[in-house]
N, C-alpha and C. Protein backbone atom coordinates (compact mmCIF):
# COMPACT_ATOMS: atom_id res chain seq x y z
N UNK A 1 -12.95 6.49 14.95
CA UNK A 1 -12.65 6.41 13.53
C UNK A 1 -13.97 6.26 12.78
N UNK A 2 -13.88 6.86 11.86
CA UNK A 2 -15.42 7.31 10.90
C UNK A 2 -15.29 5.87 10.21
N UNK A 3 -16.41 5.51 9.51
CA UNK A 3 -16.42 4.13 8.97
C UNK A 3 -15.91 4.06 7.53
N UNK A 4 -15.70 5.22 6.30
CA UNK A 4 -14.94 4.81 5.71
C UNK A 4 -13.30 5.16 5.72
N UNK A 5 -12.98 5.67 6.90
CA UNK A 5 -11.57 5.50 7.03
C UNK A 5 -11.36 3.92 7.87
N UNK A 6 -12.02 3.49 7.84
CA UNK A 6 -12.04 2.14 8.84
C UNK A 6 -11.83 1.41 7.62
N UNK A 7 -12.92 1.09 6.35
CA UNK A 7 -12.95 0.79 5.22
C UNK A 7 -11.62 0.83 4.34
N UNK A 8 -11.09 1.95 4.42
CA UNK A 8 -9.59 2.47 3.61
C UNK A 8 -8.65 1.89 4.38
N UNK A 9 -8.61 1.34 5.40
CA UNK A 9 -7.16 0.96 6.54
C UNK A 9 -7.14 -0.28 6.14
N UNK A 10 -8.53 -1.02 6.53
CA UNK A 10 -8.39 -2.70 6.02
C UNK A 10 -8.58 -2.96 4.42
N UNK A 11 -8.69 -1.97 3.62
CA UNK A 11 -8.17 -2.34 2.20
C UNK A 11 -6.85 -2.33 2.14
N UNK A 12 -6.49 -1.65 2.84
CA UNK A 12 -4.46 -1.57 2.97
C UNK A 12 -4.10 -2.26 3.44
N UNK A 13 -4.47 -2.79 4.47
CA UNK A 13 -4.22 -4.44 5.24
C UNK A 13 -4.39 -5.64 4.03
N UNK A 14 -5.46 -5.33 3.50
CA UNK A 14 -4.98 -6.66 2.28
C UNK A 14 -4.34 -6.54 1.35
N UNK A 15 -4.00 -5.24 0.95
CA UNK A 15 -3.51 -5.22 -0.36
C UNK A 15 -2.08 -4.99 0.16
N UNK A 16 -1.38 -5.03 1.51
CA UNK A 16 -0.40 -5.17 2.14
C UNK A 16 0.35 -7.19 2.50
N UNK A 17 -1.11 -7.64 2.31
CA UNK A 17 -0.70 -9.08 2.30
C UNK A 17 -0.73 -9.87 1.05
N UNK A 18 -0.88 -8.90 0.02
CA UNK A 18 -0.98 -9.54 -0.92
C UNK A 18 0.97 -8.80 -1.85
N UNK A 19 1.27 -7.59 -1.10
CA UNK A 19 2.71 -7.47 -1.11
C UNK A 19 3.71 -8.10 -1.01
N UNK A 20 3.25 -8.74 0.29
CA UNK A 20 4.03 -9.82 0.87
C UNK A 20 4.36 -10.90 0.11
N UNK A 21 2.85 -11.20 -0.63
CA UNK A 21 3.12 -12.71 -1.82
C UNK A 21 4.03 -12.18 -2.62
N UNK A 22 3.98 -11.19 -3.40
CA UNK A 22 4.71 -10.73 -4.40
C UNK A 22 6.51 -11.20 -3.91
N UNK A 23 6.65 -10.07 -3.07
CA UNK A 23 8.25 -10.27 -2.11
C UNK A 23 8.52 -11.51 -1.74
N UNK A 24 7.81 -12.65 -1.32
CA UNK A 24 8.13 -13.94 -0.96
C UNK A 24 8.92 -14.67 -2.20
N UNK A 25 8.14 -14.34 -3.36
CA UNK A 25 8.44 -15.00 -5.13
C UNK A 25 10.34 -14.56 -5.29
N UNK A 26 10.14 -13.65 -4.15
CA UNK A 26 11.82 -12.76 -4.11
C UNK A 26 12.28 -12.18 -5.89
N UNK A 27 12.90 -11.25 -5.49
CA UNK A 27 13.50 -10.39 -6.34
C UNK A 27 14.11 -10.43 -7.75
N UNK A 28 14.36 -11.85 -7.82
CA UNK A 28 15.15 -12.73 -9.05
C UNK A 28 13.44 -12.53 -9.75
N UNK A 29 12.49 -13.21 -8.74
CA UNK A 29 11.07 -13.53 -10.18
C UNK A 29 10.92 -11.91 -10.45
N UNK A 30 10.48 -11.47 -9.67
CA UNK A 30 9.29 -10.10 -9.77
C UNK A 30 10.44 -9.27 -10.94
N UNK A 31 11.28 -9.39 -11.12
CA UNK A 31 12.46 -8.79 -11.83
C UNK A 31 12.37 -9.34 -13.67
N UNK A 32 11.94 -10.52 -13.01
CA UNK A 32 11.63 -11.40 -14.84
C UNK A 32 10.24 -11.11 -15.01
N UNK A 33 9.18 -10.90 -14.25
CA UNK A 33 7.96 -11.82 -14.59
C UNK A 33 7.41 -10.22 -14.70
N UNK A 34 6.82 -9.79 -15.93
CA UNK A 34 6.19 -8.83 -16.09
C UNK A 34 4.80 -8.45 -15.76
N UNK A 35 4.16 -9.89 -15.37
CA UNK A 35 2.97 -9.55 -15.04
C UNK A 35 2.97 -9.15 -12.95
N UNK A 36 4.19 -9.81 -12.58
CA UNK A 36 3.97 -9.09 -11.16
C UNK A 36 4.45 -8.09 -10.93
N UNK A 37 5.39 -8.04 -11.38
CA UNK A 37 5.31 -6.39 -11.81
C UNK A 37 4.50 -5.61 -11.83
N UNK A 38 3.72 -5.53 -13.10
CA UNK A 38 1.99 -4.94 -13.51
C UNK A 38 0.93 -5.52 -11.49
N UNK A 39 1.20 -6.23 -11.39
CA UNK A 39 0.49 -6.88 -9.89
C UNK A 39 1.26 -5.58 -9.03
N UNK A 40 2.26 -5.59 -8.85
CA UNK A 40 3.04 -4.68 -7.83
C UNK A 40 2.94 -3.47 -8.21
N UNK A 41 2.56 -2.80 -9.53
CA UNK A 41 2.08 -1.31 -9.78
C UNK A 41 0.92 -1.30 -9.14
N UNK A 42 -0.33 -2.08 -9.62
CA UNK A 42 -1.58 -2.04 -9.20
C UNK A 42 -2.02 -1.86 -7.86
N UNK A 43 -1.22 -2.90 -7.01
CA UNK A 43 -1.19 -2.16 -5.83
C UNK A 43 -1.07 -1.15 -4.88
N UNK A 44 0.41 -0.95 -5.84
CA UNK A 44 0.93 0.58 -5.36
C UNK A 44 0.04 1.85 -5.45
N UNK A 45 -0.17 1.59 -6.85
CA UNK A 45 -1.02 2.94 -7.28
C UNK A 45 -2.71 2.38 -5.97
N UNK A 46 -3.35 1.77 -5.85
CA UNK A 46 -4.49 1.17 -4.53
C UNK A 46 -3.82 1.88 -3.68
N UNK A 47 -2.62 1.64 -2.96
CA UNK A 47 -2.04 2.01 -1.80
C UNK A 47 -2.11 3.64 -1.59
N UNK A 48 -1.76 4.32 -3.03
CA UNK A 48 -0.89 6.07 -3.01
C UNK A 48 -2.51 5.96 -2.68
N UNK A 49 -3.85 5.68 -3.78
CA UNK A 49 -5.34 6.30 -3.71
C UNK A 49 -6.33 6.21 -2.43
N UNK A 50 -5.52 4.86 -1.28
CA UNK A 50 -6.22 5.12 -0.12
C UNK A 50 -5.25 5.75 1.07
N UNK A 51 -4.24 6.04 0.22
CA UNK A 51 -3.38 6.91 1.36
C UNK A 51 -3.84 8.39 1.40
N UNK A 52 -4.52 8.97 0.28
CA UNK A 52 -5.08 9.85 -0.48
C UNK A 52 -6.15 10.53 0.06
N UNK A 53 -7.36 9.10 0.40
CA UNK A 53 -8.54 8.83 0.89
C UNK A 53 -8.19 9.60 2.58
N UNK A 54 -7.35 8.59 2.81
CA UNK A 54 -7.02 8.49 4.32
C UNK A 54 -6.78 9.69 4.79
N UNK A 55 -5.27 10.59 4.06
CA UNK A 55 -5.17 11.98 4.40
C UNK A 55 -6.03 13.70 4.43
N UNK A 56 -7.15 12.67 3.37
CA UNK A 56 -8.55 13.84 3.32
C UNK A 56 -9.19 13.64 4.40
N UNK A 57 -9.24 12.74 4.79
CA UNK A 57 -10.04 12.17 5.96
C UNK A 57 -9.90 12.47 7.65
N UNK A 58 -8.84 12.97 7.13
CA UNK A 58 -7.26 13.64 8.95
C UNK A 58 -7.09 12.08 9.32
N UNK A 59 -6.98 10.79 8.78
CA UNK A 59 -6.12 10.21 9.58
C UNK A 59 -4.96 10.55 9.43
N UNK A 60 -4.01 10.44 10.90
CA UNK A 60 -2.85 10.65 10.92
C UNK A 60 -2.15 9.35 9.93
N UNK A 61 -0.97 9.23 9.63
CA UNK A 61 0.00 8.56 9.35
C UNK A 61 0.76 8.17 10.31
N UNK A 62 1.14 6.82 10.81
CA UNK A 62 2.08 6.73 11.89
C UNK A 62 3.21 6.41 11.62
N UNK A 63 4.29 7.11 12.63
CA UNK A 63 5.89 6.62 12.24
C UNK A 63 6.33 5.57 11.29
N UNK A 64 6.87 6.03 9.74
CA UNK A 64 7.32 4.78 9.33
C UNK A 64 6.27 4.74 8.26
N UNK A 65 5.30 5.67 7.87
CA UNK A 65 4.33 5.51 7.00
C UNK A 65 4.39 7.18 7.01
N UNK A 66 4.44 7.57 5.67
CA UNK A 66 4.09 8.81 4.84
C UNK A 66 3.06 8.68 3.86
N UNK A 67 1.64 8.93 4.13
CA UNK A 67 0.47 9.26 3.29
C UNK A 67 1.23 10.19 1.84
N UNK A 68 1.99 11.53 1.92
CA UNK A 68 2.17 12.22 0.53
C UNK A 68 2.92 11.02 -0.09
N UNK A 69 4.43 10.45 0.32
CA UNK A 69 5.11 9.51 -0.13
C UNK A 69 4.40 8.69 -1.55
N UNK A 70 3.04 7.99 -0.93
CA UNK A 70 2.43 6.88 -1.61
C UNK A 70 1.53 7.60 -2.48
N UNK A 71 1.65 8.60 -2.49
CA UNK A 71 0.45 9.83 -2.89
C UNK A 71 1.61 9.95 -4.49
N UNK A 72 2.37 10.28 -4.02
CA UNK A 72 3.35 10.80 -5.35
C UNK A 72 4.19 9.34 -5.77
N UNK A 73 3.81 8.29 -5.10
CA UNK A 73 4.35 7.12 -6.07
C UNK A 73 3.23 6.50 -6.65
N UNK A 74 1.81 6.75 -6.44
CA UNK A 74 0.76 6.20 -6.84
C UNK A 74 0.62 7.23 -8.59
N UNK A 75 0.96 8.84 -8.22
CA UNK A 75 0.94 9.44 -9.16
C UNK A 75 1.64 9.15 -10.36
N UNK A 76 3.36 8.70 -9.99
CA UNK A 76 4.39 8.66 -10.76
C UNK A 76 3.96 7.66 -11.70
N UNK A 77 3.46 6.41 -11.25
CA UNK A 77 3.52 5.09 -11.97
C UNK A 77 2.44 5.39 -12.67
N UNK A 78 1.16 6.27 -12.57
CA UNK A 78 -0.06 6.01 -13.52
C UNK A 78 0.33 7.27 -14.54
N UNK A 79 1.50 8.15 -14.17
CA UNK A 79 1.50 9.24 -15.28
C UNK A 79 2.78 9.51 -15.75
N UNK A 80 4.22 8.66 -15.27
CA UNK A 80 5.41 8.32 -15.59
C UNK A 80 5.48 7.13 -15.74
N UNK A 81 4.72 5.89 -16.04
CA UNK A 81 4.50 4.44 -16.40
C UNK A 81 5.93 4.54 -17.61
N UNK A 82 6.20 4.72 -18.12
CA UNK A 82 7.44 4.76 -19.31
C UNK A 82 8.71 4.71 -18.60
N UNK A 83 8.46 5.45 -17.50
CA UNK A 83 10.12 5.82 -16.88
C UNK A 83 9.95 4.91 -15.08
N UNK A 84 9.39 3.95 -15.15
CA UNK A 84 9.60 3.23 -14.12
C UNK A 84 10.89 1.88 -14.14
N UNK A 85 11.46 1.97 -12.41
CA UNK A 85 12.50 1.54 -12.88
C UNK A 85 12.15 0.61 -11.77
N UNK A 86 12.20 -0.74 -11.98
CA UNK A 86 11.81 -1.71 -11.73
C UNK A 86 12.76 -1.95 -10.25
N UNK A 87 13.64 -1.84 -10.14
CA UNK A 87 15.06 -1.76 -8.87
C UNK A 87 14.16 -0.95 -8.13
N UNK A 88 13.87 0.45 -7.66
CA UNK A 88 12.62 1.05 -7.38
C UNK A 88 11.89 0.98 -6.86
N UNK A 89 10.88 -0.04 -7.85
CA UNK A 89 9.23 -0.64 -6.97
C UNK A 89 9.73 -1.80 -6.20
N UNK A 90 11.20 -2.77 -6.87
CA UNK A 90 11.34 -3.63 -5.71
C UNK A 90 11.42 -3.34 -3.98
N UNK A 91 12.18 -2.16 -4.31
CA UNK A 91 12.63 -1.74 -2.97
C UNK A 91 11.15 -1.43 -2.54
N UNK A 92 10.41 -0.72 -2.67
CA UNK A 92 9.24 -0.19 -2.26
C UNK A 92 8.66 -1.53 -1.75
N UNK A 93 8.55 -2.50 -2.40
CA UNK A 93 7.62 -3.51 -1.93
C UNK A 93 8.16 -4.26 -1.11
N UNK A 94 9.48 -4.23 -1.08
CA UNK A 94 9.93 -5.03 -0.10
C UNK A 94 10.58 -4.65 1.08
N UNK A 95 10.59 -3.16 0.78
CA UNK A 95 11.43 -2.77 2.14
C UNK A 95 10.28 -1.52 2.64
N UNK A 96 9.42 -0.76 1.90
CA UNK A 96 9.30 0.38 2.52
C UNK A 96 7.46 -0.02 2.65
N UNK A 97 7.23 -0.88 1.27
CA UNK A 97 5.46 -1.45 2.34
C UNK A 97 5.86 -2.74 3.31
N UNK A 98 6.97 -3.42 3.48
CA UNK A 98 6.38 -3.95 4.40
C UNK A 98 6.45 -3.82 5.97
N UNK A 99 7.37 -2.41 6.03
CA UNK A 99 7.16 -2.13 7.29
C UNK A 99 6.19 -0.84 7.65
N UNK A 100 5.06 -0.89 6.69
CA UNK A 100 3.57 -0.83 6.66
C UNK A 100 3.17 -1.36 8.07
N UNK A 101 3.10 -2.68 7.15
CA UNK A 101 2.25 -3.33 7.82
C UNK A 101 2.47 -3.22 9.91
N UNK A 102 3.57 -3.10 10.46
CA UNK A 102 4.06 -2.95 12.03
C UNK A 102 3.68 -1.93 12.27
N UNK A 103 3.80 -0.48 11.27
CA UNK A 103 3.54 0.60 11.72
C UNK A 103 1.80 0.97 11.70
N UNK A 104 1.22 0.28 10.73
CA UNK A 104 -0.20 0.40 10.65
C UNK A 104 -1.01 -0.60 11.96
N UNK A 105 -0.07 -1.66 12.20
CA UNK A 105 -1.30 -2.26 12.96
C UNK A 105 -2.16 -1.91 14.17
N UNK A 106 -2.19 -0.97 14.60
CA UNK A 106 -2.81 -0.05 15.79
C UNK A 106 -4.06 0.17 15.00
N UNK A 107 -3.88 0.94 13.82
CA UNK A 107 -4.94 1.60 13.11
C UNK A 107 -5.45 0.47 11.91
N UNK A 108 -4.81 -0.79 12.01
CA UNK A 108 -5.86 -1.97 11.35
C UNK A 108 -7.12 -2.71 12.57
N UNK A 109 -6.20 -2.47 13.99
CA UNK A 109 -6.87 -3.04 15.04
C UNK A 109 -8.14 -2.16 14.95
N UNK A 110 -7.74 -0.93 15.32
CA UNK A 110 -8.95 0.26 15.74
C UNK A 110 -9.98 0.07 14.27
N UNK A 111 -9.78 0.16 13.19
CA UNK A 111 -10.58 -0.07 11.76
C UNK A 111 -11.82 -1.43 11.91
N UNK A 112 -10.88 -2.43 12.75
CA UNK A 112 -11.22 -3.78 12.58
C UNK A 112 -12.48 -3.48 13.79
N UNK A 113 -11.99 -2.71 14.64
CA UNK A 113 -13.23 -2.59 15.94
C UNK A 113 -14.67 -1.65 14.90
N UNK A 114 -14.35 -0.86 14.93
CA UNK A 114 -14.78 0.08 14.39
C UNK A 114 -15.97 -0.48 13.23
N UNK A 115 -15.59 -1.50 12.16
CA UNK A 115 -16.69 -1.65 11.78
C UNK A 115 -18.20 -2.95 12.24
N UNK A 116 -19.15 -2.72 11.55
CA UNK A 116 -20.23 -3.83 12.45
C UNK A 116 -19.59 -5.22 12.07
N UNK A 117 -20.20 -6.18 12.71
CA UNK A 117 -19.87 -7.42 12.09
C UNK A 117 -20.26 -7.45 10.92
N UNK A 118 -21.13 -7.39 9.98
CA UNK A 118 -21.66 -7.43 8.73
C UNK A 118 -20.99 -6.46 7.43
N UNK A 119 -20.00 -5.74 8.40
CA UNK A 119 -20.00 -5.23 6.84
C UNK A 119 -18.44 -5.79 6.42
């Protein structure tokens, strides 16, 4: 693995644990609270731009993870922002990134080897 696809995997690894906080607050907050919301776009749209990164790059996608998927929900929210429907990104964050994270961890391990200690 080339070093900035190593770079793009463990930005998805955090911005995958920082999903998790969101989904923990459960569905009742993220539903009221407009700013995690705005938190749970931001990510998303991070997620579609290194899924983006990743698929220029030939990493594969593994079972359970679609690179175009996040590609065209990263698009939707920064250029259909008006017509987002909040039911939607819940599901996304809670059901379809977080089984991300099981299907990615092979290619967070290999990322994690892959770069020096220092960087």
């Amino acid at each position: 693995m080339d070093l900035k696809g190593a770079k793009e995997l463990l930005h998805i690894q955090a911005w995958l644990v920082r999903t998790d906080e969101i989904v923990r607050r459960g569905k009742d907050a993220y539903l009221a609270d407009a700013l995690l919301q705005e938190a749970g776009d931001s990510l998303m749209m991070k997620l579609g731009e290194a899924a983006n990164r990743l698929s220029r790059l030939g990493v594969l996608a593994p079972d359970g993870v679609e690179w175009a998927l996040a590609v065209a929900n990263r698009n939707f929210i920064i250029h259909q922002y008006d017509e987002i429907n909040r039911e939607l990104t819940w599901l996304t964050l809670a059901s379809d990134l977080q089984a991300w994270e099981a299907s990615l961890r092979g290619l967070f391990d290999e990322a994690a080897a892959t770069l020096p200690p220092d960087a």
